[in-house]
N, C-alpha and C. Protein backbone atom coordinates (compact mmCIF):
# COMPACT_ATOMS: atom_id res chain seq x y z
N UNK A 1 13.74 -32.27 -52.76
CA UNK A 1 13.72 -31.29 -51.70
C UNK A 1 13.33 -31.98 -50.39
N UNK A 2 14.35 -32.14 -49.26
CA UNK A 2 13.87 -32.06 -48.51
C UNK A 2 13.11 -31.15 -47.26
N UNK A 3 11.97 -31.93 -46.44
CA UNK A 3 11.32 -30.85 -46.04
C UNK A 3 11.61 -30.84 -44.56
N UNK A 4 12.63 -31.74 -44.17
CA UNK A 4 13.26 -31.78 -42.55
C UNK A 4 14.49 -30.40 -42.63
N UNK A 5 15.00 -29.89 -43.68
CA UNK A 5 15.98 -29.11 -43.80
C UNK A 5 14.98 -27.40 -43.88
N UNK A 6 13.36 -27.38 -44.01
CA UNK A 6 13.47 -25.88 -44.63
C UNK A 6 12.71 -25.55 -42.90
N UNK A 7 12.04 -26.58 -42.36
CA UNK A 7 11.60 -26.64 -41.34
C UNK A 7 12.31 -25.52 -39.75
N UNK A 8 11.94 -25.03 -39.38
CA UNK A 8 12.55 -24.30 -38.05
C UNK A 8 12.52 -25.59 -36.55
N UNK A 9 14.08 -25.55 -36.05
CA UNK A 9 13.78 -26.35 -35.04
C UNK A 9 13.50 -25.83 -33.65
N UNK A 10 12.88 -25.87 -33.38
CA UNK A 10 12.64 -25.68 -32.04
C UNK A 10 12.98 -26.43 -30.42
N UNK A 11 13.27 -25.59 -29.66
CA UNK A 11 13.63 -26.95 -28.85
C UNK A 11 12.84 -26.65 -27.98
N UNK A 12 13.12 -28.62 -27.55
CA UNK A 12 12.02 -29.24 -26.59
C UNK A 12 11.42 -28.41 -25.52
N UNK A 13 10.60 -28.74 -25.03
CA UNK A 13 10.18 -27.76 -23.64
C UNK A 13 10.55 -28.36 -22.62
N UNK A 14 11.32 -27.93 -21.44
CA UNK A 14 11.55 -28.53 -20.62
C UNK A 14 10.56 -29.04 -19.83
N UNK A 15 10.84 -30.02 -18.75
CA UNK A 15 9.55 -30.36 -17.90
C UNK A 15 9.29 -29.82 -16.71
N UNK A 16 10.00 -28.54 -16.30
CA UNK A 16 10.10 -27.63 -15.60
C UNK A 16 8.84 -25.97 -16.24
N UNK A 17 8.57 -26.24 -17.03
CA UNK A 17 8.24 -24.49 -17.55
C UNK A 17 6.90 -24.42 -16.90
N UNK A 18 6.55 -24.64 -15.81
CA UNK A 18 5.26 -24.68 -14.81
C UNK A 18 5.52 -22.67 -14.66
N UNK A 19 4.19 -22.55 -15.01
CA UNK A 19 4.42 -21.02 -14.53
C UNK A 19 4.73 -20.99 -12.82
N UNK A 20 5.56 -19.66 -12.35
CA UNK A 20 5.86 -19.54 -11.20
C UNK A 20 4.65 -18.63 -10.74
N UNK A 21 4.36 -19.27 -9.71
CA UNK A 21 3.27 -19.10 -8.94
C UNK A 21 3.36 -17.80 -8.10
N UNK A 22 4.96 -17.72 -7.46
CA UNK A 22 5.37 -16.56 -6.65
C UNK A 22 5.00 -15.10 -7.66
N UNK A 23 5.40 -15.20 -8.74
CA UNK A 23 5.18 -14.24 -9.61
C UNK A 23 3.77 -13.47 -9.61
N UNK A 24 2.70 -14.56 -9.41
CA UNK A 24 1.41 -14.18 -9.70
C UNK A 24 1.05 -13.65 -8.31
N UNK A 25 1.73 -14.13 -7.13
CA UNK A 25 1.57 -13.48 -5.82
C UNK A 25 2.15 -11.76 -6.10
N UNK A 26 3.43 -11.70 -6.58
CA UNK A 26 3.97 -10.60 -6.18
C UNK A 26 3.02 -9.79 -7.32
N UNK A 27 2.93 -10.31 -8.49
CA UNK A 27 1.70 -8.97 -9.57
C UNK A 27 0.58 -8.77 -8.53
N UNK A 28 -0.21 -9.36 -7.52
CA UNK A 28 -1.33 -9.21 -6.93
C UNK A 28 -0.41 -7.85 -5.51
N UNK A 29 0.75 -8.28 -4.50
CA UNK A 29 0.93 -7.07 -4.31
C UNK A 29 1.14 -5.74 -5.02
N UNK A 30 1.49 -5.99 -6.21
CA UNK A 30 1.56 -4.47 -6.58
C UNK A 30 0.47 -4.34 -7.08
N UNK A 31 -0.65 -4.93 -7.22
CA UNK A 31 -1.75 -4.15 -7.82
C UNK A 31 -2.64 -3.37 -6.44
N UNK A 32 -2.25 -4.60 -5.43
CA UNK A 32 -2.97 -3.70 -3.83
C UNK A 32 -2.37 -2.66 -3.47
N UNK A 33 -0.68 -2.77 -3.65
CA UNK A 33 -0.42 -1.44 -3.45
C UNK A 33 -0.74 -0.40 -4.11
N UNK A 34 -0.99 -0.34 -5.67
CA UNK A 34 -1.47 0.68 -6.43
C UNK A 34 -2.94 1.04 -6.11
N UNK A 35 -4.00 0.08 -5.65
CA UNK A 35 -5.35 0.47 -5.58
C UNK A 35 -5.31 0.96 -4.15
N UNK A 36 -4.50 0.82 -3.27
CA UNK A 36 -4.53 0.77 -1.46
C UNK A 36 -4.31 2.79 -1.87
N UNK A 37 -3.37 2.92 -2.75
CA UNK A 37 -2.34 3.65 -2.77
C UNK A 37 -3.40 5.18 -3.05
N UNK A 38 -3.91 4.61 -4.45
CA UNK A 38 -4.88 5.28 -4.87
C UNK A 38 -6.01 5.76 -3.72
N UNK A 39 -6.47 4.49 -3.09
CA UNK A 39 -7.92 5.07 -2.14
C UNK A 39 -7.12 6.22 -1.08
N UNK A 40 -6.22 5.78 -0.57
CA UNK A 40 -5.43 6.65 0.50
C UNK A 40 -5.72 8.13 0.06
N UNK A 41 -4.75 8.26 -1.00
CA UNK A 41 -4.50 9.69 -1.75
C UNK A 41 -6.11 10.14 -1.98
N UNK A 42 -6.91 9.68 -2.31
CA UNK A 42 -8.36 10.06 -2.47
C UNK A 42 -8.86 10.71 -0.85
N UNK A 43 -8.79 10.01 -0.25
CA UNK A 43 -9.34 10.21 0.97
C UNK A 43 -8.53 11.11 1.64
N UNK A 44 -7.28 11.03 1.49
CA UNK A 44 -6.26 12.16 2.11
C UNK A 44 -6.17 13.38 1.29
N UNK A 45 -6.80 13.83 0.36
CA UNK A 45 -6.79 15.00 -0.51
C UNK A 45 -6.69 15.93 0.04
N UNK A 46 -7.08 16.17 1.93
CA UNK A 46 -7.81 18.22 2.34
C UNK A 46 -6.35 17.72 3.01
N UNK A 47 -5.88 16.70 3.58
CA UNK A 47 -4.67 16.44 4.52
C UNK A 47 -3.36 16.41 3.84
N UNK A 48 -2.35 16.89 3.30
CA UNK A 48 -0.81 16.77 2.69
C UNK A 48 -0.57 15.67 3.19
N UNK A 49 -0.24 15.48 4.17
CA UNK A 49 -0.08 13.82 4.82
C UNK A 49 -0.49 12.43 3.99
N UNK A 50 -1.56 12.65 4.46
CA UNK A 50 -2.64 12.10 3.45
C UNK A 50 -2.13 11.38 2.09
N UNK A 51 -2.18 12.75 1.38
CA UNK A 51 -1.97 12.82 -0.30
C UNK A 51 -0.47 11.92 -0.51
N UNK A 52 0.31 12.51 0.83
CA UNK A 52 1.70 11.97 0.14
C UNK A 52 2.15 10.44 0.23
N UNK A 53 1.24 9.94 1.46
CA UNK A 53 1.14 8.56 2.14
C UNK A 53 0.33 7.85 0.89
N UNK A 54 -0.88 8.13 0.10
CA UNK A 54 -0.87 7.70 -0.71
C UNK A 54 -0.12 7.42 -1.56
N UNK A 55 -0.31 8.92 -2.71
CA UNK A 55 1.02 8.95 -3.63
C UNK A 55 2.21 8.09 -3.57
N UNK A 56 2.82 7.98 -2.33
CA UNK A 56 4.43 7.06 -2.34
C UNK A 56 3.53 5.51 -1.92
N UNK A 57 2.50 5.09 -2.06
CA UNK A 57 2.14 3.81 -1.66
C UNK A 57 1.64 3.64 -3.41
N UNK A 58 1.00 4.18 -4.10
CA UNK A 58 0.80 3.93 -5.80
C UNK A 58 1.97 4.35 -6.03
N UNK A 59 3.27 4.68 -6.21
CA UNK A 59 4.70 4.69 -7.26
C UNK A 59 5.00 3.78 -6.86
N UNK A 60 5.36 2.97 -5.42
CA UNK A 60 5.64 2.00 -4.74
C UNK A 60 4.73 0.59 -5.66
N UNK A 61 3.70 1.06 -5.76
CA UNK A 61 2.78 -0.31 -6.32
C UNK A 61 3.44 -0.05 -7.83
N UNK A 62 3.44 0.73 -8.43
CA UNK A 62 3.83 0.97 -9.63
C UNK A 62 5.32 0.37 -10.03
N UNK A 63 5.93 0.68 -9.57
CA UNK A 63 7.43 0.43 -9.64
C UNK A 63 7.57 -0.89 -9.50
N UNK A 64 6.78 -1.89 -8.23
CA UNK A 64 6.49 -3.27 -8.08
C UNK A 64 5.83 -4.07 -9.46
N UNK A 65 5.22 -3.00 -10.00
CA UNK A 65 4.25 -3.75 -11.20
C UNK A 65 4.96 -3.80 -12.91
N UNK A 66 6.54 -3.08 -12.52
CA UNK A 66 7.07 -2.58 -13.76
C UNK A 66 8.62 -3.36 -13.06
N UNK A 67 8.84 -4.05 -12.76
CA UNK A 67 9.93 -4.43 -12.12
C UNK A 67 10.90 -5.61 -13.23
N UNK A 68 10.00 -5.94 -14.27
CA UNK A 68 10.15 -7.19 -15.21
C UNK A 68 9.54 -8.54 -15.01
N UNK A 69 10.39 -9.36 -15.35
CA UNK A 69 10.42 -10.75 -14.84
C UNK A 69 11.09 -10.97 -13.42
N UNK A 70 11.70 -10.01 -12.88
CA UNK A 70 12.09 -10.65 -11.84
C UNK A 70 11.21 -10.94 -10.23
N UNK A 71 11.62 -11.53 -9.75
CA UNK A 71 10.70 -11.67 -8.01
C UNK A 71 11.05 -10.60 -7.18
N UNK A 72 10.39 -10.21 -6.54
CA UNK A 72 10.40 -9.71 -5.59
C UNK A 72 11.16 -9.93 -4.43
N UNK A 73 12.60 -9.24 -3.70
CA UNK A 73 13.10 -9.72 -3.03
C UNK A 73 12.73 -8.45 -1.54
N UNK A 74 12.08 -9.84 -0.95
CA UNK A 74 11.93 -9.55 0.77
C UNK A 74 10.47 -8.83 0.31
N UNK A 75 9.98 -9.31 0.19
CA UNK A 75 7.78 -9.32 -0.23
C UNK A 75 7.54 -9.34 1.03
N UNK A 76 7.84 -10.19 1.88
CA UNK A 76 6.91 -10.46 3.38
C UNK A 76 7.15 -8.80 3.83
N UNK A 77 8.55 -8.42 3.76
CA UNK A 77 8.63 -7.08 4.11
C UNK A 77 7.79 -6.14 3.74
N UNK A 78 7.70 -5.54 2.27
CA UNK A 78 6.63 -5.00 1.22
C UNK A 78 5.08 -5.48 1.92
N UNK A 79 4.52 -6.81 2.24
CA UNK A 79 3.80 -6.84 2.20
C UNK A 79 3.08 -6.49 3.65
N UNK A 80 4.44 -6.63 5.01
CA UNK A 80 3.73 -6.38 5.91
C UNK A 80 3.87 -4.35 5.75
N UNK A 81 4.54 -3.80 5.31
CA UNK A 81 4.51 -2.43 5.00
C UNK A 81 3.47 -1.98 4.64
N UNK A 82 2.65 -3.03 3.87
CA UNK A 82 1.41 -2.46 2.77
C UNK A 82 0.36 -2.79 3.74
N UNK A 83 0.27 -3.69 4.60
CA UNK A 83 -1.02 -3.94 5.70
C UNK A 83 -0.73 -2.83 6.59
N UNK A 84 0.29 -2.49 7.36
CA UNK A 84 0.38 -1.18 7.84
C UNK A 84 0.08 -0.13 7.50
N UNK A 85 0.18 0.52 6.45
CA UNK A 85 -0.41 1.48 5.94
C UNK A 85 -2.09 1.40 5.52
N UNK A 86 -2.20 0.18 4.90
CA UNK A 86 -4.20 -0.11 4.50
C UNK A 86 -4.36 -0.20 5.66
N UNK A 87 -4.00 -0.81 6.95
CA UNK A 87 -5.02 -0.47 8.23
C UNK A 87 -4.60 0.59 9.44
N UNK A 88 -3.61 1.63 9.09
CA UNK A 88 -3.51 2.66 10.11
C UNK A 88 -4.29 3.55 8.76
N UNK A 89 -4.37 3.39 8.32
CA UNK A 89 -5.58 4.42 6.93
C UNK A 89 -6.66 4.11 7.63
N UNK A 90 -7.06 2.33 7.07
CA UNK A 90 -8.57 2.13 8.10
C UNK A 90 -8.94 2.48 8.81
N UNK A 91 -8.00 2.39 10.43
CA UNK A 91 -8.28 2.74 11.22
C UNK A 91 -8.15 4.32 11.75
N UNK A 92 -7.58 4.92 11.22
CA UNK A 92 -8.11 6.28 11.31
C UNK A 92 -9.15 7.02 10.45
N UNK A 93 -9.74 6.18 9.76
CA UNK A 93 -10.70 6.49 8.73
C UNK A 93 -11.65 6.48 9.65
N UNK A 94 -11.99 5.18 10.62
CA UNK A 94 -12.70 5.20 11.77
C UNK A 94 -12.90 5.71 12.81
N UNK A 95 -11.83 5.83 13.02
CA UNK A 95 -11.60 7.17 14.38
C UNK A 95 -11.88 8.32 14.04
N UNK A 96 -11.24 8.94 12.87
CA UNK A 96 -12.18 10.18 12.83
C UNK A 96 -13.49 10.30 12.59
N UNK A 97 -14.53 8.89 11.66
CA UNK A 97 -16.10 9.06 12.06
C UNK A 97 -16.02 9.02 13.76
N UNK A 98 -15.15 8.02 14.46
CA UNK A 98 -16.32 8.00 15.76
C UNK A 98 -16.14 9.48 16.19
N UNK A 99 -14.62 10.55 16.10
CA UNK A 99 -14.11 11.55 16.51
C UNK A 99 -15.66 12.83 16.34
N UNK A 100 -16.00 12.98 14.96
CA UNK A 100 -16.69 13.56 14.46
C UNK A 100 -18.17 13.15 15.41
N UNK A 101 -18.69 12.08 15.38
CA UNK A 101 -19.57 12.03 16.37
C UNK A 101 -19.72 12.14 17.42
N UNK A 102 -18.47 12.02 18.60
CA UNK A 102 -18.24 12.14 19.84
C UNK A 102 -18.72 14.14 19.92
N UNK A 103 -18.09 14.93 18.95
CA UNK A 103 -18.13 16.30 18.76
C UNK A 103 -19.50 16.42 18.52
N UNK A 104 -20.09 15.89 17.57
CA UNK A 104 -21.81 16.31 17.64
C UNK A 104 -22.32 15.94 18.66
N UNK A 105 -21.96 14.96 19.63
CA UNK A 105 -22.89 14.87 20.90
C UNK A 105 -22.12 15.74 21.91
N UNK A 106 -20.85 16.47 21.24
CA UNK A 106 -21.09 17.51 22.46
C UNK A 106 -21.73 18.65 21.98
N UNK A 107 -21.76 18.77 20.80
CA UNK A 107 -22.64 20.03 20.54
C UNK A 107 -23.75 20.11 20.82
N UNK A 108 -24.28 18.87 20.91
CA UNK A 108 -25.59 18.54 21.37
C UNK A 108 -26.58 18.83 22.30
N UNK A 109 -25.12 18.46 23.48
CA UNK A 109 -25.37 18.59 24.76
C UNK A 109 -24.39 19.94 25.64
N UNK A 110 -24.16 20.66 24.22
CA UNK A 110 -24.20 21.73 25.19
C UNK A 110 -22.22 21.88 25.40
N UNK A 111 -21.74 22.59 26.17
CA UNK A 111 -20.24 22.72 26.38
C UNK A 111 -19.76 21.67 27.06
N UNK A 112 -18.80 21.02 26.59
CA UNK A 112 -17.76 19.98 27.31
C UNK A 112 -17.23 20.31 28.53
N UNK A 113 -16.86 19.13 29.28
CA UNK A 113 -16.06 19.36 30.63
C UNK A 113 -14.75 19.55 30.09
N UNK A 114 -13.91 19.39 31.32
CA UNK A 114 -12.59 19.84 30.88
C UNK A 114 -12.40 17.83 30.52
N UNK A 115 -13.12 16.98 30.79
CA UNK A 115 -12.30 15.76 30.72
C UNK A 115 -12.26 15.08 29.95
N UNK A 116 -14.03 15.59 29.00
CA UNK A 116 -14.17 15.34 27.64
C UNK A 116 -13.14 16.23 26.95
N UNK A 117 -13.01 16.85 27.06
CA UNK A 117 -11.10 18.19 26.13
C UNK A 117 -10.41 17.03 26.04
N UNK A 118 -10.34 16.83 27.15
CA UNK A 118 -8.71 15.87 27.08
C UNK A 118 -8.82 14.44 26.43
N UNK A 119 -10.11 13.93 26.39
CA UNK A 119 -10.45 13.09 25.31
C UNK A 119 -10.37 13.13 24.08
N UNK A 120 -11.01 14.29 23.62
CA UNK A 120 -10.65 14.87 22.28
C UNK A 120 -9.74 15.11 21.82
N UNK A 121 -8.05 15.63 22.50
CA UNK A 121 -7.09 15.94 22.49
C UNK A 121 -6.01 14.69 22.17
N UNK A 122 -6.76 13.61 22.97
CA UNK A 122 -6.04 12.30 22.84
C UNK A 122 -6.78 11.59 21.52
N UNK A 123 -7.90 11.80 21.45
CA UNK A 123 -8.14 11.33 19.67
C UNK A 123 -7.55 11.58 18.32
N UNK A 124 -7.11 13.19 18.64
CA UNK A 124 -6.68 13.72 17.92
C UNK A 124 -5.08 13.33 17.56
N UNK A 125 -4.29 13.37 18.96
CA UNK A 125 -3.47 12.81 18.93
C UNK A 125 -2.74 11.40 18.72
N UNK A 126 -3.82 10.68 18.23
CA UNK A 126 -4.48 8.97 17.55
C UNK A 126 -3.96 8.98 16.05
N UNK A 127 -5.04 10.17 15.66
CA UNK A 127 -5.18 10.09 14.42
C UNK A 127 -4.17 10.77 13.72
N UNK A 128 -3.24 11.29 14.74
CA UNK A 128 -2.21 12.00 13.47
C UNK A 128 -0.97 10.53 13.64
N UNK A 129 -1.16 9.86 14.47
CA UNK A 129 0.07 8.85 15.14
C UNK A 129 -0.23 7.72 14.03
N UNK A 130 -1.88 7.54 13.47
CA UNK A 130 -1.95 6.91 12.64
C UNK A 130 -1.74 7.66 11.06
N UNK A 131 -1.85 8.75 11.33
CA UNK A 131 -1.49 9.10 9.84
C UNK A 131 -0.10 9.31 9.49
N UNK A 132 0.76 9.36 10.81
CA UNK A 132 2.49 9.08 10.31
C UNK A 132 2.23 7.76 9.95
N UNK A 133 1.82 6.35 10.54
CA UNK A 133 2.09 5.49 10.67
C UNK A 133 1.61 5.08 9.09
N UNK A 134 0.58 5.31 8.76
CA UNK A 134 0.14 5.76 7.37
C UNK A 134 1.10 6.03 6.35
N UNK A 135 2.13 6.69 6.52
CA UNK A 135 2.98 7.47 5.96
C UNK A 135 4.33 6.50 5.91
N UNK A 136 4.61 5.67 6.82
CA UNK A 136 5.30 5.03 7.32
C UNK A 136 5.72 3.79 6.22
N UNK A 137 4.33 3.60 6.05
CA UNK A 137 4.37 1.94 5.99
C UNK A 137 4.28 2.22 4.15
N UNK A 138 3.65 3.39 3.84
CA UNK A 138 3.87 3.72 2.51
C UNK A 138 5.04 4.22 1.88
N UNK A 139 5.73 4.74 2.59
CA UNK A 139 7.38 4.91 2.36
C UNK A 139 8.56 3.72 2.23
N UNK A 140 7.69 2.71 3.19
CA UNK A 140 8.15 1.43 3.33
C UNK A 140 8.29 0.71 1.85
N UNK A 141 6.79 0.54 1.08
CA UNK A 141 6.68 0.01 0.29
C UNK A 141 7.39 0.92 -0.94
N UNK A 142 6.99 2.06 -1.37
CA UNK A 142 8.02 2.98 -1.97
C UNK A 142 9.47 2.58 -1.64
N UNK A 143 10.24 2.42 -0.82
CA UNK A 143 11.63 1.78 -0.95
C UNK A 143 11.93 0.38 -1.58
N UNK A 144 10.84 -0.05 -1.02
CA UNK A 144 11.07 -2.11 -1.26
C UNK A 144 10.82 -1.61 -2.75
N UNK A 145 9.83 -1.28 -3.89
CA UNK A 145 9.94 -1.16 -4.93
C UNK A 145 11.01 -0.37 -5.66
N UNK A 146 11.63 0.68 -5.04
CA UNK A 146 13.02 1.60 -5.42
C UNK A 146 14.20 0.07 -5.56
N UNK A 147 14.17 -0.61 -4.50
CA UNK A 147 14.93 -2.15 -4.70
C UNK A 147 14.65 -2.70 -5.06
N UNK A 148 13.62 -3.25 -5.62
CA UNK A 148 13.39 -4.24 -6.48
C UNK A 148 13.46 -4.06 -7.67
N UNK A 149 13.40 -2.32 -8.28
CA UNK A 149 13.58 -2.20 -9.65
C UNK A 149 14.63 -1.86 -9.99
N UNK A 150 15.28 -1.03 -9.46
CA UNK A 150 16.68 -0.50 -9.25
C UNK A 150 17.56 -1.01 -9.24
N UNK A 151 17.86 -1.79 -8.24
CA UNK A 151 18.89 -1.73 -7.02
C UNK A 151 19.50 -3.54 -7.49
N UNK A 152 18.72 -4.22 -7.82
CA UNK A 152 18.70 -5.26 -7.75
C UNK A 152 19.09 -5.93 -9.40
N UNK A 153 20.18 -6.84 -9.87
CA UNK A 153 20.59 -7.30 -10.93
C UNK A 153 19.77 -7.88 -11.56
């Protein structure tokens, strides 16, 4: 009996099978988009806006994270989509604390002029410009993942 015949052959490994590195980049965007995606929708819960700018920024991370083996085509895109949305979130996360405090020091002090109004009016009008933009950049990433899982051979 020979024992070169019952044996399984296997073949060689190439000298190429270096894991791809890009891969481990693009699993790390979709996991920011799913956690970015998540805090959004948390914080946007009393706002529809809000909720939905999340929501389509986690299916977007989701869909990125279920895509297979393949890469990600046009990531810089996806990824500047996904900083747009985590910092027009941020930054209206901020604006409405300073918003909210600017209002207790007028309650503070009593009735506003007409010039503090128009301050307030323009904050307001901040924070909804950031919560499209919010909305924006999460729709963004929601498409780039609709193509990358979809769309793409």
């Amino acid at each position: 009996m020979n024992l070169a015949d019952d044996e399984p052959t296997h073949p060689a490994p190439a000298k190429d099978d270096k894991p791809d590195p890009r891969g481990k980049r693009d699993d790390l965007v979709a996991i920011l988009a799913v956690l970015f995606g998540i805090a959004i929708a948390f914080e946007g819960r009393g706002v529809k806006l809000g909720l939905a700018a999340g929501v389509a920024l986690a299916l977007g991370g989701v869909l990125l994270a279920i895509r297979g083996g393949k890469r990600i085509d046009g990531r810089w895109w996806i990824v500047c989509a996904l900083v747009l949305a985590a910092g027009s979130a941020l930054a209206r996360v901020l604006l409405e604390l300073y918003q909210e405090l600017i209002a207790g020091q007028w309650l503070a002090d009593g009735a506003p002029s007409g010039a503090a109004v128009e301050d307030f009016r323009f904050l307001y009008r901040m924070v909804s410009g950031l919560r499209i933009a919010t909305l924006a950049g999460s729709m963004t990433v929601l498409l780039g993942g609709v193509a990358s899982r979809f769309l793409r051979k």
